[in-house]
C-alpha atoms as a PDB file:
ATOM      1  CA  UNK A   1    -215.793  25.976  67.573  1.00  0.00           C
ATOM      2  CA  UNK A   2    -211.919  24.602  67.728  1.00  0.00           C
ATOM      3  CA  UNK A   3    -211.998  23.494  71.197  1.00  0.00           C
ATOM      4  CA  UNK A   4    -208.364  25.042  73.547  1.00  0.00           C
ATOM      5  CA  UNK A   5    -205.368  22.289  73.332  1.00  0.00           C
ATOM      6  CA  UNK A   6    -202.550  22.955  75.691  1.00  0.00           C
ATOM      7  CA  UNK A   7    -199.244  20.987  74.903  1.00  0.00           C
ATOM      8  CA  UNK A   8    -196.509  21.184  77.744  1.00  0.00           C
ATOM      9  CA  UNK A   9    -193.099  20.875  76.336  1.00  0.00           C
ATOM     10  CA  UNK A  10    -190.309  19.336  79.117  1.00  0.00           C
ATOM     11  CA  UNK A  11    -187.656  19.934  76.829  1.00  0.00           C
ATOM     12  CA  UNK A  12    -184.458  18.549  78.514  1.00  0.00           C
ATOM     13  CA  UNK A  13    -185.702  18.914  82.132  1.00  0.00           C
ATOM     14  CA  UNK A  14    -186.959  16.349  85.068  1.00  0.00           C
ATOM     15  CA  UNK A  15    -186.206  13.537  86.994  1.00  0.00           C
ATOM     16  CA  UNK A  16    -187.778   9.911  87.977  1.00  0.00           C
ATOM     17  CA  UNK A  17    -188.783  11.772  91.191  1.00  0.00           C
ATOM     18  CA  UNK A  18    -190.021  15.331  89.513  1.00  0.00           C
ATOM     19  CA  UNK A  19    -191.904  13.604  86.633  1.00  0.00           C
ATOM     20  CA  UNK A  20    -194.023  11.521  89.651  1.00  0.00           C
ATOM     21  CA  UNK A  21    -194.712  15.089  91.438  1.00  0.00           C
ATOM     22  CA  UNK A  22    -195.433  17.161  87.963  1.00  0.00           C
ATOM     23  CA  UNK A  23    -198.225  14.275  87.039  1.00  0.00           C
ATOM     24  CA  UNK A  24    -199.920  13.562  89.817  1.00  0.00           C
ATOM     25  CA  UNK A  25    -199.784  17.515  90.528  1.00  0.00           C
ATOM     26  CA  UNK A  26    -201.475  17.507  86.961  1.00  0.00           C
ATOM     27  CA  UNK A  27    -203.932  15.276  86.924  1.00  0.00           C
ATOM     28  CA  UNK A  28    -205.289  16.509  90.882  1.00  0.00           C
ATOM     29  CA  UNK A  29    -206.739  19.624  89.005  1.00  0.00           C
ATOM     30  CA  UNK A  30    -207.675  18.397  86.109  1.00  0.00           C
ATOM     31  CA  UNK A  31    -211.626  17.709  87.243  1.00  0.00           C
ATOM     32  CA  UNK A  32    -211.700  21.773  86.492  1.00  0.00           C
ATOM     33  CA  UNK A  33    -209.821  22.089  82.828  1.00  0.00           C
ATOM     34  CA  UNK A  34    -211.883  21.389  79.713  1.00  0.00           C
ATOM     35  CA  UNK A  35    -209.546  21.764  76.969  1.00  0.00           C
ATOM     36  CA  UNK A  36    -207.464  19.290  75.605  1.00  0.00           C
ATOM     37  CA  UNK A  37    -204.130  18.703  77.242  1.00  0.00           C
ATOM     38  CA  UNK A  38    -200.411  17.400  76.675  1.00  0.00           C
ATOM     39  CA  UNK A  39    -197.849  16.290  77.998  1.00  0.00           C
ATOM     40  CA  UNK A  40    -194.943  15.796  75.921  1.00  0.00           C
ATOM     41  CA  UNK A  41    -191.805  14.572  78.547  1.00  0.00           C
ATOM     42  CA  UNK A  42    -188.030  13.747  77.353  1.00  0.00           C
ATOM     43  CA  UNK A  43    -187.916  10.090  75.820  1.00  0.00           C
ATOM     44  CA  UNK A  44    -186.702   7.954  78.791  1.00  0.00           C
ATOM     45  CA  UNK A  45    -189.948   9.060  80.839  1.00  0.00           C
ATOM     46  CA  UNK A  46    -192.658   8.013  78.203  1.00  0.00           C
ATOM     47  CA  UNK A  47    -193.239   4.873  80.068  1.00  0.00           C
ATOM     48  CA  UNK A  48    -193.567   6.419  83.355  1.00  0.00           C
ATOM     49  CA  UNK A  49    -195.537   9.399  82.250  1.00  0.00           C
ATOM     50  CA  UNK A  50    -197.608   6.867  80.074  1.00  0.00           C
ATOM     51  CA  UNK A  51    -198.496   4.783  83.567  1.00  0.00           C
ATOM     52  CA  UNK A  52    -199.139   7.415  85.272  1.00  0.00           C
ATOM     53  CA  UNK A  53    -201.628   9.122  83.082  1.00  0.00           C
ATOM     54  CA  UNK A  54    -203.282   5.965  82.017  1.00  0.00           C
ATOM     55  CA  UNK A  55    -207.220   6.152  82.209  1.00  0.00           C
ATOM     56  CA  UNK A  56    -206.936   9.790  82.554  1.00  0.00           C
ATOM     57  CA  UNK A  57    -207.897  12.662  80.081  1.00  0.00           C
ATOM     58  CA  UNK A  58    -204.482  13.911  79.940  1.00  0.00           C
ATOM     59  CA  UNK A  59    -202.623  12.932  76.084  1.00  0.00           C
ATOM     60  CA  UNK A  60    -198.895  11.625  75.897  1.00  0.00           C
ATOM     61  CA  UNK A  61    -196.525  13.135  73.332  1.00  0.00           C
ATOM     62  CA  UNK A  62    -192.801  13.042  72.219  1.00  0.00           C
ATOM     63  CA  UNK A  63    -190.816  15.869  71.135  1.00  0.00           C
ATOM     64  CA  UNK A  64    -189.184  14.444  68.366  1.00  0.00           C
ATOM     65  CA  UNK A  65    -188.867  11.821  65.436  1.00  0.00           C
ATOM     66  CA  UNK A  66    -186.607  10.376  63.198  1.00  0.00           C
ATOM     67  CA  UNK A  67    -188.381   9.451  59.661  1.00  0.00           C
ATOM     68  CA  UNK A  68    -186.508   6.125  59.437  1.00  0.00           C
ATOM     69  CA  UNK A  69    -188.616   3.366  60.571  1.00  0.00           C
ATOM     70  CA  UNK A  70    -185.150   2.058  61.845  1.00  0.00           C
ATOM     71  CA  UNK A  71    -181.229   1.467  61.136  1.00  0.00           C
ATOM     72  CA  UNK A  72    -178.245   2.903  62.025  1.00  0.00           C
ATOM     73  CA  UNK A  73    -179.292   6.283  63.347  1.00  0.00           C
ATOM     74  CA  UNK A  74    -177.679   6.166  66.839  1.00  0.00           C
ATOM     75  CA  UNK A  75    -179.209   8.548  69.617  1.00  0.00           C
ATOM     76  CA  UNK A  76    -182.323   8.852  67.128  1.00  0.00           C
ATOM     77  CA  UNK A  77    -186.293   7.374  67.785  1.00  0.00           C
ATOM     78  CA  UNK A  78    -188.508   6.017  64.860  1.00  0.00           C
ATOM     79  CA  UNK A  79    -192.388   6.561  64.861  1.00  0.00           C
ATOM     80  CA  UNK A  80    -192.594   2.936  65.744  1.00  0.00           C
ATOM     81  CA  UNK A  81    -190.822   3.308  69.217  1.00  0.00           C
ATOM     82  CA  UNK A  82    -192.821   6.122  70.411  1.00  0.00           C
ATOM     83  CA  UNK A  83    -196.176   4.744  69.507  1.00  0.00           C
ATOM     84  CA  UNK A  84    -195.255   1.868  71.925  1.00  0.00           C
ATOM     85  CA  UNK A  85    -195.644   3.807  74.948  1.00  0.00           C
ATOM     86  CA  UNK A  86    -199.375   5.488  74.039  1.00  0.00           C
ATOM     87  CA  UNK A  87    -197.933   8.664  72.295  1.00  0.00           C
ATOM     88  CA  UNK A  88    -200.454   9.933  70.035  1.00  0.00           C
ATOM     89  CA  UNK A  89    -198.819  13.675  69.559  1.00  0.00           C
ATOM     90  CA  UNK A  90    -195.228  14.804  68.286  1.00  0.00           C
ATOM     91  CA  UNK A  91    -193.371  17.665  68.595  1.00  0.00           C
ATOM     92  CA  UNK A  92    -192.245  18.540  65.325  1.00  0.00           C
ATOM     93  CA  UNK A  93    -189.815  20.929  63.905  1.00  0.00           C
ATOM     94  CA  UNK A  94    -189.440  23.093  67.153  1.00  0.00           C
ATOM     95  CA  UNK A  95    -187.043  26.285  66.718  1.00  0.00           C
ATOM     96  CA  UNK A  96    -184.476  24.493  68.789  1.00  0.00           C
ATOM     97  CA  UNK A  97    -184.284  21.416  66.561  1.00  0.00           C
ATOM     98  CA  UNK A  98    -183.972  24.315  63.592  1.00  0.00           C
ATOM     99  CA  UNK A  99    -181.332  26.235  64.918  1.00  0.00           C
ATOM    100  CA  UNK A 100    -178.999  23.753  66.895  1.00  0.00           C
ATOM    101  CA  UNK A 101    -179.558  20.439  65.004  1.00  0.00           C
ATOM    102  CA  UNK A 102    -179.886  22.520  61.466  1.00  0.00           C
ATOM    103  CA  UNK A 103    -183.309  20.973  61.056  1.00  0.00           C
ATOM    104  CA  UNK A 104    -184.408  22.683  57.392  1.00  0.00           C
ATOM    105  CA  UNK A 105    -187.579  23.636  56.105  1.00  0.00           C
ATOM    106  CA  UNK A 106    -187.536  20.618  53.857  1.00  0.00           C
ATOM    107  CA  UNK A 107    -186.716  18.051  56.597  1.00  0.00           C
ATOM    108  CA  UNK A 108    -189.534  19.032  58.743  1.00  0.00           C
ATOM    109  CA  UNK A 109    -191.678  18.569  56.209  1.00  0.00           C
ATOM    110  CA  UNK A 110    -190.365  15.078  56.319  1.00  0.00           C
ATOM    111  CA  UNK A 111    -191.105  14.472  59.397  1.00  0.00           C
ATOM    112  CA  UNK A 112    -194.484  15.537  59.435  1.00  0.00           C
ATOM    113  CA  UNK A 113    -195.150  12.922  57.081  1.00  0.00           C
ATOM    114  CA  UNK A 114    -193.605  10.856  59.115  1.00  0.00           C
ATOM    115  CA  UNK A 115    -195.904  11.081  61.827  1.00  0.00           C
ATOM    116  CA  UNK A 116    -199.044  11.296  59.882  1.00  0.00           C
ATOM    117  CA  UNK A 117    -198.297   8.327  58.269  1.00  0.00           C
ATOM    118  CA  UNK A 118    -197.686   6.498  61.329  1.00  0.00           C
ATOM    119  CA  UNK A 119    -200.727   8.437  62.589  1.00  0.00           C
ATOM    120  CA  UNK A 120    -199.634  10.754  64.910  1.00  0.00           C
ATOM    121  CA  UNK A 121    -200.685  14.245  65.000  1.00  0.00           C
ATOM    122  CA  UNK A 122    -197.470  16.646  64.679  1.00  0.00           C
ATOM    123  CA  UNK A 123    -197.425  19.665  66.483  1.00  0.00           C
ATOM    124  CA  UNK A 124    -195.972  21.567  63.978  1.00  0.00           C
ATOM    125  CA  UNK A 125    -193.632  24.720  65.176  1.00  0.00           C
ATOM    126  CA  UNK A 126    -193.107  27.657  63.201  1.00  0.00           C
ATOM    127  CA  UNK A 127    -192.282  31.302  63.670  1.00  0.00           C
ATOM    128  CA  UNK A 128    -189.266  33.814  62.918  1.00  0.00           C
ATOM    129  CA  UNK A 129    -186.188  35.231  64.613  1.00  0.00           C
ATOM    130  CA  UNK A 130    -185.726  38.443  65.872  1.00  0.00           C
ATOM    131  CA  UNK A 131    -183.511  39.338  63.120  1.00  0.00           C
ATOM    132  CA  UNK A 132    -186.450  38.302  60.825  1.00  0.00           C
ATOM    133  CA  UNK A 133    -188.944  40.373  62.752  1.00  0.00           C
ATOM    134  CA  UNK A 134    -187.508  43.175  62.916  1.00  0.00           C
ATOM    135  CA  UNK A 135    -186.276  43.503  59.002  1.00  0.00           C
ATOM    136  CA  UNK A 136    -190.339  42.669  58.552  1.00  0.00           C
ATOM    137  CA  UNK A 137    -189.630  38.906  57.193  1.00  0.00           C
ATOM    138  CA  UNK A 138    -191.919  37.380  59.705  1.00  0.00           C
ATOM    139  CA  UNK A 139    -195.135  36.691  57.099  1.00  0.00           C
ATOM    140  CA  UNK A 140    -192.329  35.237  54.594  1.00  0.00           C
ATOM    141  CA  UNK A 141    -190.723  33.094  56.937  1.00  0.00           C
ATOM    142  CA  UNK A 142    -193.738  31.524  58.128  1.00  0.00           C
ATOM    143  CA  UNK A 143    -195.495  31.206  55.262  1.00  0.00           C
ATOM    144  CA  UNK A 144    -191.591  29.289  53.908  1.00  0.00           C
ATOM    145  CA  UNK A 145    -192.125  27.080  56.529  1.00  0.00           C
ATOM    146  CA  UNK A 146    -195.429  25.961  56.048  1.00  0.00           C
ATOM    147  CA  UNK A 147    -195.293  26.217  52.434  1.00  0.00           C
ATOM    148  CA  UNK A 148    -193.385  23.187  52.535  1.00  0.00           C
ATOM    149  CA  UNK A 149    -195.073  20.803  54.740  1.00  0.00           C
ATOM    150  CA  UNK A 150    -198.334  21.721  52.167  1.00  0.00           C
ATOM    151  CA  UNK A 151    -196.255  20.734  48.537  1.00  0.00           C
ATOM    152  CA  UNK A 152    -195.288  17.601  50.408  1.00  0.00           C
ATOM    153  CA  UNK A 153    -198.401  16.292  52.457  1.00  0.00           C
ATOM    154  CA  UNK A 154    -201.578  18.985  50.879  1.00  0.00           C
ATOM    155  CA  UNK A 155    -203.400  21.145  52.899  1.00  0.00           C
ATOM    156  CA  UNK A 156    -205.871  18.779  53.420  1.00  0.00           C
ATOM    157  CA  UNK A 157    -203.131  17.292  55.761  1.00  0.00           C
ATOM    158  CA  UNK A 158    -203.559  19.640  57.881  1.00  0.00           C
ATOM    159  CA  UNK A 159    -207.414  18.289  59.338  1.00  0.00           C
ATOM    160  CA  UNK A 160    -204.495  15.993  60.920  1.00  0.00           C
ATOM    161  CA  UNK A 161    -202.002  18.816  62.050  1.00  0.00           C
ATOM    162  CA  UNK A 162    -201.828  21.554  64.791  1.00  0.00           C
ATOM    163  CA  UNK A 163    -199.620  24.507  64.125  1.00  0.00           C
ATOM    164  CA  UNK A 164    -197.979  26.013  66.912  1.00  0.00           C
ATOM    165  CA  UNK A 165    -196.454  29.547  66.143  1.00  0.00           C
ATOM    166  CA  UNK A 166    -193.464  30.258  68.434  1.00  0.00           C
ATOM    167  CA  UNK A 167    -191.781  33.451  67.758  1.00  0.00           C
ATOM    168  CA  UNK A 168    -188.118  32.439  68.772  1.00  0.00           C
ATOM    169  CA  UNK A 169    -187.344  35.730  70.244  1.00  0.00           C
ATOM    170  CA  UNK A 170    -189.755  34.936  72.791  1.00  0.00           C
ATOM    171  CA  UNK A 171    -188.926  31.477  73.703  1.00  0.00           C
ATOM    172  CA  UNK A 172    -187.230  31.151  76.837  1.00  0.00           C
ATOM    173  CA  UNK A 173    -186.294  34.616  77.026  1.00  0.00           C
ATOM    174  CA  UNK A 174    -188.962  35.823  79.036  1.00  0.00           C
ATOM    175  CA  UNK A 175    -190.608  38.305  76.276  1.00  0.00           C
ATOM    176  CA  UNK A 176    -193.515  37.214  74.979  1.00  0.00           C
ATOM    177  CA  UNK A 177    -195.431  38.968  72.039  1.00  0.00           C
ATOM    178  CA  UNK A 178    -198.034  40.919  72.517  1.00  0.00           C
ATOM    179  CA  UNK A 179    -201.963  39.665  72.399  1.00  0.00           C
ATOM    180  CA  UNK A 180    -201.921  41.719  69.066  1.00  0.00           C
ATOM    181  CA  UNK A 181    -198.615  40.949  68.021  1.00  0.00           C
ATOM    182  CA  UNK A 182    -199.811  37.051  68.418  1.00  0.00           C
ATOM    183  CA  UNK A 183    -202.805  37.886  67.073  1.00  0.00           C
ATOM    184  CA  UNK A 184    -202.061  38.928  63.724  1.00  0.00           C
ATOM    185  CA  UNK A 185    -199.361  36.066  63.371  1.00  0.00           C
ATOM    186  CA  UNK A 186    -201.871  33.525  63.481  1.00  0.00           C
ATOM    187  CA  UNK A 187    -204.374  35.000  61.581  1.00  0.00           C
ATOM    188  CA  UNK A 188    -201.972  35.285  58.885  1.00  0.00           C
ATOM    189  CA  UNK A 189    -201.175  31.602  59.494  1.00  0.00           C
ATOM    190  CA  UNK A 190    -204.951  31.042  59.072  1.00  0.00           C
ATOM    191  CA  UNK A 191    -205.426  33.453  56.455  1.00  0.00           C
ATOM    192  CA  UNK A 192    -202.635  31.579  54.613  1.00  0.00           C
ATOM    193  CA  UNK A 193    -204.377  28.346  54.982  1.00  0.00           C
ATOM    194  CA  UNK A 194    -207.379  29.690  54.035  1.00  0.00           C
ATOM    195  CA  UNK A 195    -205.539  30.607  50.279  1.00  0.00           C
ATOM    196  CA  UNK A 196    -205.631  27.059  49.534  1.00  0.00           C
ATOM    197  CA  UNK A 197    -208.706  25.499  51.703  1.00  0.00           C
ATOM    198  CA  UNK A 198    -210.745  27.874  53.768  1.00  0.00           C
ATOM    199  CA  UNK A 199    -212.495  24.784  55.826  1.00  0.00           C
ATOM    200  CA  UNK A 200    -209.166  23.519  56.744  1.00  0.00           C
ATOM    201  CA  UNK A 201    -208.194  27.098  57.714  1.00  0.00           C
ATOM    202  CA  UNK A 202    -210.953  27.524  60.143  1.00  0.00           C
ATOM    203  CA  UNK A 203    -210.996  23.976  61.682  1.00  0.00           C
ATOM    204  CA  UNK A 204    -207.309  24.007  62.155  1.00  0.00           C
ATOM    205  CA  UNK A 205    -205.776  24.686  66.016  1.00  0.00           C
ATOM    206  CA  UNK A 206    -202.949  27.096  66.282  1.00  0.00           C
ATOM    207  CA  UNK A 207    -201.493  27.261  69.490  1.00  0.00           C
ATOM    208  CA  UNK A 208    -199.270  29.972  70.566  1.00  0.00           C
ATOM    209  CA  UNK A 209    -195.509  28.842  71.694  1.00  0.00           C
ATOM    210  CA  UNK A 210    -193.858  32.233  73.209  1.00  0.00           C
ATOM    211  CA  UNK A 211    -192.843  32.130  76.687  1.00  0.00           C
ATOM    212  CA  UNK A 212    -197.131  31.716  77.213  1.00  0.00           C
ATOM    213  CA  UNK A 213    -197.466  31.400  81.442  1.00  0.00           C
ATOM    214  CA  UNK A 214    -200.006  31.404  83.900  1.00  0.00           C
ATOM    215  CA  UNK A 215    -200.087  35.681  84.080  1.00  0.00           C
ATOM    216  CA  UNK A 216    -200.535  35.728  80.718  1.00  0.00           C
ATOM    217  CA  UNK A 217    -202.227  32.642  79.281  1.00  0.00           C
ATOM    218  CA  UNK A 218    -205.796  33.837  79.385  1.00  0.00           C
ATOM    219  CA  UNK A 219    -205.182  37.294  77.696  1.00  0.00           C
ATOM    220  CA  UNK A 220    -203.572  35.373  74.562  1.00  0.00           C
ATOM    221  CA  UNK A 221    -205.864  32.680  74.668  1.00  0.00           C
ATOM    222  CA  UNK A 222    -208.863  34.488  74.446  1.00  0.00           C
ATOM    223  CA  UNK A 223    -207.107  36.183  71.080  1.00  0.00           C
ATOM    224  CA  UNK A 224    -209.781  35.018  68.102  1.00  0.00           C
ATOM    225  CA  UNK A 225    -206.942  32.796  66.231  1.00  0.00           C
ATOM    226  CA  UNK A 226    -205.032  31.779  68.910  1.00  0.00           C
ATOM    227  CA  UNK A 227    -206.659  28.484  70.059  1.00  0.00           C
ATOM    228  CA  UNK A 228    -203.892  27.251  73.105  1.00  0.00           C
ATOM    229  CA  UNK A 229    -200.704  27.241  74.087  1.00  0.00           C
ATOM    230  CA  UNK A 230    -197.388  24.917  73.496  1.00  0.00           C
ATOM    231  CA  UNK A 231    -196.028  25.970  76.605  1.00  0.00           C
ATOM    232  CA  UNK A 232    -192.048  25.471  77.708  1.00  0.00           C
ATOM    233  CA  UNK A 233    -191.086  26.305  81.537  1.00  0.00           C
ATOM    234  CA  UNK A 234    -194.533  27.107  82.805  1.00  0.00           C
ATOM    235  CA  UNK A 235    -195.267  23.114  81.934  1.00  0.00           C
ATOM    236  CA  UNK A 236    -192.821  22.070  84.777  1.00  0.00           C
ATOM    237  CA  UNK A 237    -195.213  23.273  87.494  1.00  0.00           C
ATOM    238  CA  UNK A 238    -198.196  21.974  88.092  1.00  0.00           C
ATOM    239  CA  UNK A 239    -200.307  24.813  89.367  1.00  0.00           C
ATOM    240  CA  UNK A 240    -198.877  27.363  86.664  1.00  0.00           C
ATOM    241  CA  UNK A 241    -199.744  24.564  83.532  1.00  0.00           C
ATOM    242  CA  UNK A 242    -203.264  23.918  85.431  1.00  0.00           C
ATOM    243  CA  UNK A 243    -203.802  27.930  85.347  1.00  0.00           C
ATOM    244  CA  UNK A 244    -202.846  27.938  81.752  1.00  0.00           C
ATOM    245  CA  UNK A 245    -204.878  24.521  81.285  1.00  0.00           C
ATOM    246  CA  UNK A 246    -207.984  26.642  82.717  1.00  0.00           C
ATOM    247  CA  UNK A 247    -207.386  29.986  80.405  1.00  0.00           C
ATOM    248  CA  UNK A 248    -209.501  30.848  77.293  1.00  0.00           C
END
């Protein structure tokens, strides 16, 4: 049985003083939460974060990676750099880094090898506009997307990977897909797995990345292929991430 991973994404948010409150908040409930959780906090707070979950059960991770090892790359981060400070996770390929920073199919890809050869375990983001949705592109687009981090790394890869699906019509906009909406993406995501390596299919976590919160969290969760949550603004409040934390 996959076992529930929840991954909080800061994005660009928080503050010396609001990461302190967010942890600590965190880690006072975390006696009662069995699945697996992250934390994955802007790059200047990795070191804090990382002292201030140290000897705790709660997992560090970045939200981004360059796949230089170093150079001239100004304002970018290699593998190397994030490892220092106890990351073991890594965003990759989120809709945001697609569609402002013109991050392709092809270049995630990249980066996911990247990270699994520095071994790190990408959290891999896929999922399809609204535009794509609603002209019924949403099984091509994903499968695009994924299609291309298998003919560079192999499924077999993906023992190392965890998919979230984020529909980007839902991120930050306060809709969030349905149970059965979400349902049937990932089971297509598994199904598609499953084309090439049904034991990978079944043992890999997809986690769901749509505007998931605490009033909704356990109703998704609970969805057969839907095994956690990347989660966005819930993840800045303690008690609402706990909730979600709790869910499934």
């Amino acid at each position: 049985m996959r076992r529930t991973i929840v991954a909080g994404n800061w994005k660009m948010n928080a503050s010396k003083e609001s990461v302190d409150e967010l942890i600590l908040g965190i880690l006072s409930g975390m006696n009662e939460v069995s699945s697996e959780v992250v934390v994955c906090p802007s790059f200047p707070y990795l070191s804090q974060v990382e002292d201030l979950i140290a000897d705790s059960q709660v997992k560090l991770g970045a939200q981004n990676l360059n796949t230089n090892s170093s150079g001239a790359f100004t304002g970018e981060v290699s593998a190397n750099m994030i490892k220092e400070f106890g990351v073991g996770h890594v965003i990759v390929g989120h809709s945001e880094r697609r569609s402002f920073y013109g991050e392709t199919n092809a270049l995630v890809a990249e980066k996911v090898k990247t990270a699994l050869d520095n071994n790190l375990t990408p959290l891999l983001c896929v999922g399809e506009s609204l535009e794509q949705r609603e002209a019924g592109e949403t099984e091509a687009v994903v499968a695009e997307q994924i299609n291309a981090v298998i003919e560079l790394v192999g499924v077999g890869a993906f023992s190392n990977i965890i998919i979230a699906y984020e529909p980007v019509w839902a991120i930050g906009t306060g809709k969030t897909a349905s149970p059965e909406q979400a349902q049937a993406a990932h089971l297509f995501i598994r199904t598609l797995l499953g084309e090439s390596n049904e034991n990978i299919a079944q043992n890999t976590h997809i986690l769901y990345g749509g505007s998931m919160n605490a009033a909704n969290a356990n109703e998704l969760i609970t969805c057969a292929d839907i095994d956690g949550g990347l989660i966005g603004g819930a993840s800045l409040k303690a008690e609402d991430f706990l909730q979600i934390c709790k869910a499934g």
